[in-house]
N, C-alpha and C. Protein backbone atom coordinates (compact mmCIF):
# COMPACT_ATOMS: atom_id res chain seq x y z
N UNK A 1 0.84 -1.18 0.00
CA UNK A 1 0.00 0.00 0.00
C UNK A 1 0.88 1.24 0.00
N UNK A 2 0.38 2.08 -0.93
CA UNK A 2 1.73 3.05 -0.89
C UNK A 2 0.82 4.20 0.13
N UNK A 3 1.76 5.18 0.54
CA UNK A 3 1.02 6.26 1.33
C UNK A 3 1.03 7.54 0.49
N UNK A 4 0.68 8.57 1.07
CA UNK A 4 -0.08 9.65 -0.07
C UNK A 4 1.68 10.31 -0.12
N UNK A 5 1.71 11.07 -0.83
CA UNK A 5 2.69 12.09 -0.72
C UNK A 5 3.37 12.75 0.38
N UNK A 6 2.24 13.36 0.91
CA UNK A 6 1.72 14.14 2.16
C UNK A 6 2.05 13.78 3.61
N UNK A 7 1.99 12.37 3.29
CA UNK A 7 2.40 11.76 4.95
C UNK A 7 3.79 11.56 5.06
N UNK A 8 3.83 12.11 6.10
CA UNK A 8 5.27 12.09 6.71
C UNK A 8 5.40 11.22 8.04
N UNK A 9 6.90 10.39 8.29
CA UNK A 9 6.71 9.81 9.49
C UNK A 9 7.47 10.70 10.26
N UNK A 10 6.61 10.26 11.56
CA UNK A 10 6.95 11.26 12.91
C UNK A 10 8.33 11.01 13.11
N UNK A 11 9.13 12.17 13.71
CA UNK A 11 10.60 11.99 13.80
C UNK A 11 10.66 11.34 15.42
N UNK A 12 11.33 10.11 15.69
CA UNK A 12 11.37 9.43 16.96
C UNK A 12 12.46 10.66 17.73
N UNK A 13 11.78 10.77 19.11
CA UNK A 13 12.74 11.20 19.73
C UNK A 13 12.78 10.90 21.13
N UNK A 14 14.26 11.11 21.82
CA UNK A 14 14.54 9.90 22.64
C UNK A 14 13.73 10.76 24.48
N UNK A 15 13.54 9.75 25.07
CA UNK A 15 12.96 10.35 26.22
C UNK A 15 14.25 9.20 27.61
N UNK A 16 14.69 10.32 28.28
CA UNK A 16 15.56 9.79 28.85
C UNK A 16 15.06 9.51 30.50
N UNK A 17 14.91 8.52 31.59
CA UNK A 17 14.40 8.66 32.62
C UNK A 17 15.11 8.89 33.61
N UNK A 18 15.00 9.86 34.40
CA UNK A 18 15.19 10.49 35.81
C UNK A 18 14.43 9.98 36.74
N UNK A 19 15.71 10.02 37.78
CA UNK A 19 15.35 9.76 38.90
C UNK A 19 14.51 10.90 39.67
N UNK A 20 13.17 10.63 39.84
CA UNK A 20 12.16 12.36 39.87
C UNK A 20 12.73 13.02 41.17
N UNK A 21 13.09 12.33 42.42
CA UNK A 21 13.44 12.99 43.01
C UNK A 21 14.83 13.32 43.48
N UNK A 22 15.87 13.30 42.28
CA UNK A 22 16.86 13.80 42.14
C UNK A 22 16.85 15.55 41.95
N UNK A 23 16.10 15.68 41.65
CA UNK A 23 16.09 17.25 41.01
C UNK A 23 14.83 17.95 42.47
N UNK A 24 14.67 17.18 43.17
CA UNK A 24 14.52 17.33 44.97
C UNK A 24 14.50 16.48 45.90
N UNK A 25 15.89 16.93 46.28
CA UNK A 25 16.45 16.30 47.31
C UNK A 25 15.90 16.11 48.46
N UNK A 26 15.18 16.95 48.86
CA UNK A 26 14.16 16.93 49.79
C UNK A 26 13.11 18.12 49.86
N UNK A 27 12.29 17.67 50.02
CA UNK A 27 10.38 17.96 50.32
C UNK A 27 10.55 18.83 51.19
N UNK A 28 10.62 20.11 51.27
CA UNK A 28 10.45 20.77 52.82
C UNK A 28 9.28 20.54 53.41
N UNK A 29 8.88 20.58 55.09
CA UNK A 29 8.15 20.52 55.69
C UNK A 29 6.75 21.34 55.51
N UNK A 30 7.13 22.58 54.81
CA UNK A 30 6.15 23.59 54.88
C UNK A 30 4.54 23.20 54.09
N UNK A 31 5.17 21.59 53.37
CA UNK A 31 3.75 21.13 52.60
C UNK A 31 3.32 20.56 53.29
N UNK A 32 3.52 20.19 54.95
CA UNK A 32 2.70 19.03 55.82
C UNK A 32 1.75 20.24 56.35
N UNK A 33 0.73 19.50 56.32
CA UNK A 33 -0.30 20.00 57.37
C UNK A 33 -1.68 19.80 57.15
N UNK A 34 -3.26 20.36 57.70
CA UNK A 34 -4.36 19.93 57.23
C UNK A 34 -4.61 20.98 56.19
N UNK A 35 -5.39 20.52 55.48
CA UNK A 35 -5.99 21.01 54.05
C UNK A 35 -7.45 20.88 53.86
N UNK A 36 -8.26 22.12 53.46
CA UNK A 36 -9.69 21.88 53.72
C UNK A 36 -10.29 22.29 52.53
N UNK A 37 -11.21 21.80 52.27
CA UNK A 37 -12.09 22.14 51.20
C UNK A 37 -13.84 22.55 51.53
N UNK A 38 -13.66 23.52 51.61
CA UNK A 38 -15.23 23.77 51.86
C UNK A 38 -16.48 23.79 50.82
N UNK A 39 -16.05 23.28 49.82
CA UNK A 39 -17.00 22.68 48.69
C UNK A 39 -17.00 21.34 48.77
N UNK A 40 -16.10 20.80 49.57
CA UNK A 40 -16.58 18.48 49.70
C UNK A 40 -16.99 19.06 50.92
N UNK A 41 -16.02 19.54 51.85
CA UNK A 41 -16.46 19.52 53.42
C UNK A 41 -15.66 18.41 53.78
N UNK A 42 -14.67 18.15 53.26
CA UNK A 42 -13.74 17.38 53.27
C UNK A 42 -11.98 18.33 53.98
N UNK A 43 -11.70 17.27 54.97
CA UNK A 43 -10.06 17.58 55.08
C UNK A 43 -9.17 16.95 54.67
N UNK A 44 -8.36 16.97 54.53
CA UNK A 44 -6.67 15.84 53.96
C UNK A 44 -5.71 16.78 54.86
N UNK A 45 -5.45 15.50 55.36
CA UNK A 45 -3.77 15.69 55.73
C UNK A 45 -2.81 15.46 55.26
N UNK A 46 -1.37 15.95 54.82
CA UNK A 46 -0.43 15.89 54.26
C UNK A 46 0.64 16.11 55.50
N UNK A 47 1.69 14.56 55.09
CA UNK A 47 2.58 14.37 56.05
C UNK A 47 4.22 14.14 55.35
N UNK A 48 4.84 14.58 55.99
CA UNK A 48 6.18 13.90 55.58
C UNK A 48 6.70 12.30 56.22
N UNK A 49 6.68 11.33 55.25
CA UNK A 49 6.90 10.12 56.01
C UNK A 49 7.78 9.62 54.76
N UNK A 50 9.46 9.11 56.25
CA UNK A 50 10.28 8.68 55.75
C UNK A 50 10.97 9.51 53.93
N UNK A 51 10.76 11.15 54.39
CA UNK A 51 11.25 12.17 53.65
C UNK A 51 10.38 12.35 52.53
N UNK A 52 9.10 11.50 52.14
CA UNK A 52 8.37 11.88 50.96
C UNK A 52 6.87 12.14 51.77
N UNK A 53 6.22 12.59 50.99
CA UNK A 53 5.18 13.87 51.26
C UNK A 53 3.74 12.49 50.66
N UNK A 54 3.09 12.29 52.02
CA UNK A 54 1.84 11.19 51.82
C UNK A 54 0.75 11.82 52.50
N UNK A 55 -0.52 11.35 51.69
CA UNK A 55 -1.83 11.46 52.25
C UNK A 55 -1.90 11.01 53.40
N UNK A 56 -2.73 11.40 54.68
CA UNK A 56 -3.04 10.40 55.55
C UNK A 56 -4.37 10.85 55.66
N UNK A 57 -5.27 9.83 55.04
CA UNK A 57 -6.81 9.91 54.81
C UNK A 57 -7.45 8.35 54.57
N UNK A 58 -8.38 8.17 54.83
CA UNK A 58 -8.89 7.16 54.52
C UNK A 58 -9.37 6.99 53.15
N UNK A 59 -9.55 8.04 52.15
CA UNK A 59 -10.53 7.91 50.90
C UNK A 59 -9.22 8.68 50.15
N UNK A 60 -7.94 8.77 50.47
CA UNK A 60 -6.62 9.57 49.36
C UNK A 60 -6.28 8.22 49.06
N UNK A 61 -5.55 8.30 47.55
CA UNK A 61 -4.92 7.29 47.46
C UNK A 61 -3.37 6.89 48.19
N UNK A 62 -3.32 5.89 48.28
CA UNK A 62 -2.21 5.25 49.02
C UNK A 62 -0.50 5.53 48.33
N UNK A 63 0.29 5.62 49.33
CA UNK A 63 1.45 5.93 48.33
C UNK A 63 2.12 7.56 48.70
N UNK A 64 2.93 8.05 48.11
CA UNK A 64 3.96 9.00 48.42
C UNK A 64 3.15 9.70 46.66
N UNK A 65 3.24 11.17 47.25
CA UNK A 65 3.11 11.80 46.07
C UNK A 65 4.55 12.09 45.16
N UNK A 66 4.91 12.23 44.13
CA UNK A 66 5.77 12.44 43.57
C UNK A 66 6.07 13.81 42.85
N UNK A 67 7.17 14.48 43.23
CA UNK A 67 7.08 15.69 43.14
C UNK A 67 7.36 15.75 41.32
N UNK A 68 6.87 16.97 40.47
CA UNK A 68 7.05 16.90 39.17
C UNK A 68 7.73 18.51 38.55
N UNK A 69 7.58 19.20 39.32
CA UNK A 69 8.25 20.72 39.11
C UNK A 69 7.93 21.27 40.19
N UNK A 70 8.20 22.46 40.77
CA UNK A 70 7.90 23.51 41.92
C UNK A 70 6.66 23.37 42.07
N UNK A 71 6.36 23.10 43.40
CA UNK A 71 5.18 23.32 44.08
C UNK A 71 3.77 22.08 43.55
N UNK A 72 4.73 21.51 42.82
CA UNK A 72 3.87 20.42 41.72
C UNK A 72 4.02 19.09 42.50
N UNK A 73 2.61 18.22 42.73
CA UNK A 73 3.17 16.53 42.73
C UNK A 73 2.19 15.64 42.14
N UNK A 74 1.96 14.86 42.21
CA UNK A 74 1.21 13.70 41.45
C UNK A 74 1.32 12.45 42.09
N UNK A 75 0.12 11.66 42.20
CA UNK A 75 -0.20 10.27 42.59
C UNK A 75 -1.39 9.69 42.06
N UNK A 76 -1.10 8.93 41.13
CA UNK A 76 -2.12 8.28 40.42
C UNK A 76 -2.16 9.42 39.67
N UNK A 77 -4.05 9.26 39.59
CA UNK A 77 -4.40 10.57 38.89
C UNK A 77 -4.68 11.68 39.88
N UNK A 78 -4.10 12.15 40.78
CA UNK A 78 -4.62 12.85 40.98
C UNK A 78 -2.84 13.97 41.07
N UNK A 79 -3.42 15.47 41.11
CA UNK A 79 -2.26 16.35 40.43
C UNK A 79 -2.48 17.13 41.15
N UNK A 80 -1.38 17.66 42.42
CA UNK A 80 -1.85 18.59 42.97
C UNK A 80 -0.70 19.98 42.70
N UNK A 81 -1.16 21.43 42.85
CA UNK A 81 -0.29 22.30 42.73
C UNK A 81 -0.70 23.15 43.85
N UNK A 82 0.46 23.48 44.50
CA UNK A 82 0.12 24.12 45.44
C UNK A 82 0.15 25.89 45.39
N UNK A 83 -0.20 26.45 46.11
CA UNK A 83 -0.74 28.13 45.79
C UNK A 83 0.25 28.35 46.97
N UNK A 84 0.96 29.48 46.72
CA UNK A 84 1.27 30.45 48.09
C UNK A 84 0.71 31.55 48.09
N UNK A 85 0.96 31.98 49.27
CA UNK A 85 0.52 33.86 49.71
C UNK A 85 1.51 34.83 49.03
N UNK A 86 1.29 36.31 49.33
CA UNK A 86 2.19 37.09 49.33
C UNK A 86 3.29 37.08 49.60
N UNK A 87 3.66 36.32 51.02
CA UNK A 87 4.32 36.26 51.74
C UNK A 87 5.71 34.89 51.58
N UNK A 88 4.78 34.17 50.99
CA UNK A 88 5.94 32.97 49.47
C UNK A 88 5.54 31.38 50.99
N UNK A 89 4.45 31.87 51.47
CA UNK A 89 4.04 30.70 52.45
C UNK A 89 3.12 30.00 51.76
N UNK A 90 3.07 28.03 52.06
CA UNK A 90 2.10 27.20 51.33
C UNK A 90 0.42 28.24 52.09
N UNK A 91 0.16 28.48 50.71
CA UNK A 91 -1.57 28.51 51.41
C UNK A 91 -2.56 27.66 51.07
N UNK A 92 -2.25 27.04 49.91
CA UNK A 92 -3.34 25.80 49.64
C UNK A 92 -3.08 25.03 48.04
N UNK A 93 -3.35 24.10 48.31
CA UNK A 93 -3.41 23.43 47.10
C UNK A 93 -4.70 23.21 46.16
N UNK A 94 -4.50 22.93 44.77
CA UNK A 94 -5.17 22.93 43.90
C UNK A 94 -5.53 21.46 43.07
N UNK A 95 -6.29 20.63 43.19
CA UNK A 95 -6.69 19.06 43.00
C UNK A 95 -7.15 19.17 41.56
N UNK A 96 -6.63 18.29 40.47
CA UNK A 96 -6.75 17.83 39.44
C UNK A 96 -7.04 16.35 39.26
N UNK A 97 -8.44 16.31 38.82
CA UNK A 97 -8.02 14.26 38.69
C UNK A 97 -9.00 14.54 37.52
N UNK A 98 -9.09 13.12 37.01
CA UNK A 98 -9.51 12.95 35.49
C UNK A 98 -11.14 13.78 35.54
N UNK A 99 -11.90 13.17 37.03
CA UNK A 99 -13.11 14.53 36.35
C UNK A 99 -13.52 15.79 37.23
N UNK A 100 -11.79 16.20 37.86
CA UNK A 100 -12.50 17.64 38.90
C UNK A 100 -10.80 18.08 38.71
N UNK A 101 -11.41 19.65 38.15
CA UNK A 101 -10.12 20.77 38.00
C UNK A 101 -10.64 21.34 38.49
N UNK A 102 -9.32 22.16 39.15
CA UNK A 102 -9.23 23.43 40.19
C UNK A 102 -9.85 23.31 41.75
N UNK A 103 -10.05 22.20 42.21
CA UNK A 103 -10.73 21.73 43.92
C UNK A 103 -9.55 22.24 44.66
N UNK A 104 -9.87 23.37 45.34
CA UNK A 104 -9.17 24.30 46.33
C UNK A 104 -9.30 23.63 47.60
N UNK A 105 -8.43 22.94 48.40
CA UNK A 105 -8.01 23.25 49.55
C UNK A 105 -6.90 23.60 50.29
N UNK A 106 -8.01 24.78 51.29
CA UNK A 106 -6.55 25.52 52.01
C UNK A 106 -6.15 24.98 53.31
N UNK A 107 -5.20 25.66 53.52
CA UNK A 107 -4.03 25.03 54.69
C UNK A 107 -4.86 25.86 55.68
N UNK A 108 -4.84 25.17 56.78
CA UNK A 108 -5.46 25.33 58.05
C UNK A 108 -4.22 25.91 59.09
N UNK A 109 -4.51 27.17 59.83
CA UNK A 109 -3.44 27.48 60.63
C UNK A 109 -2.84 26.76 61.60
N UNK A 110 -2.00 26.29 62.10
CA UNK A 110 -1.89 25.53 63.30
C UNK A 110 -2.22 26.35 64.47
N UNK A 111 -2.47 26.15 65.19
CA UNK A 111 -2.99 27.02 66.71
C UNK A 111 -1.95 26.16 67.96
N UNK A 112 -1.41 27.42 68.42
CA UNK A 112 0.11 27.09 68.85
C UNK A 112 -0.92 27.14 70.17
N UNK A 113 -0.13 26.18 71.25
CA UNK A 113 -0.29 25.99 72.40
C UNK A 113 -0.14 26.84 73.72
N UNK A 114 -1.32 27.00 74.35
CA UNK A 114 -0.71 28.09 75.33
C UNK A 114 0.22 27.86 76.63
């Protein structure tokens, strides 16, 4: 079967794999904490365990998120980016999964002990 004129084959090009969290060495702390959404009425906690950054929820998926650029991580499908303030502090993250963009939850203050 011949092909038209017109078609051209795609030029292969090479994709090389990294180690993802080479390019961060480490997770700072400032992404642990509770996270709220007042459109589920839902909280998530985000923890540092054993230096990578995990859900601790009953209904998050299981597993260490994987960081993918600044302020960026991913698990499964779900894609989170996190927002700061003025001030260059985490204020909340932003939830992507195959059928909900832009699900805002923010970081909850800690309330220091008297």
């Amino acid at each position: 079967m011949e092909r038209p004129a017109s078609w051209t084959r795609p030029q292969a090009q090479a994709i090389l794999r990294t180690d993802q969290y080479s390019r961060f060495p480490k997770i700072p702390r400032e992404y642990e904490g509770d996270y709220t959404s007042d459109e589920l009425g839902v909280t998530f906690r985000l923890d540092l365990r054993e230096g990578k950054l995990c859900f601790v929820h009953r209904n998050a998926p299981p597993g260490a998120l994987q960081p993918t650029l600044e302020d960026r991580f991913v698990l499964g499908i779900w894609n989170l980016t996190f927002k700061r303030d003025a001030a260059g502090k985490v204020a909340s993250f932003l939830l992507d999964t195959s059928r909900v963009r832009n699900l805002e939850f923010a970081k909850k203050e800690k309330i220091a002990n008297p």
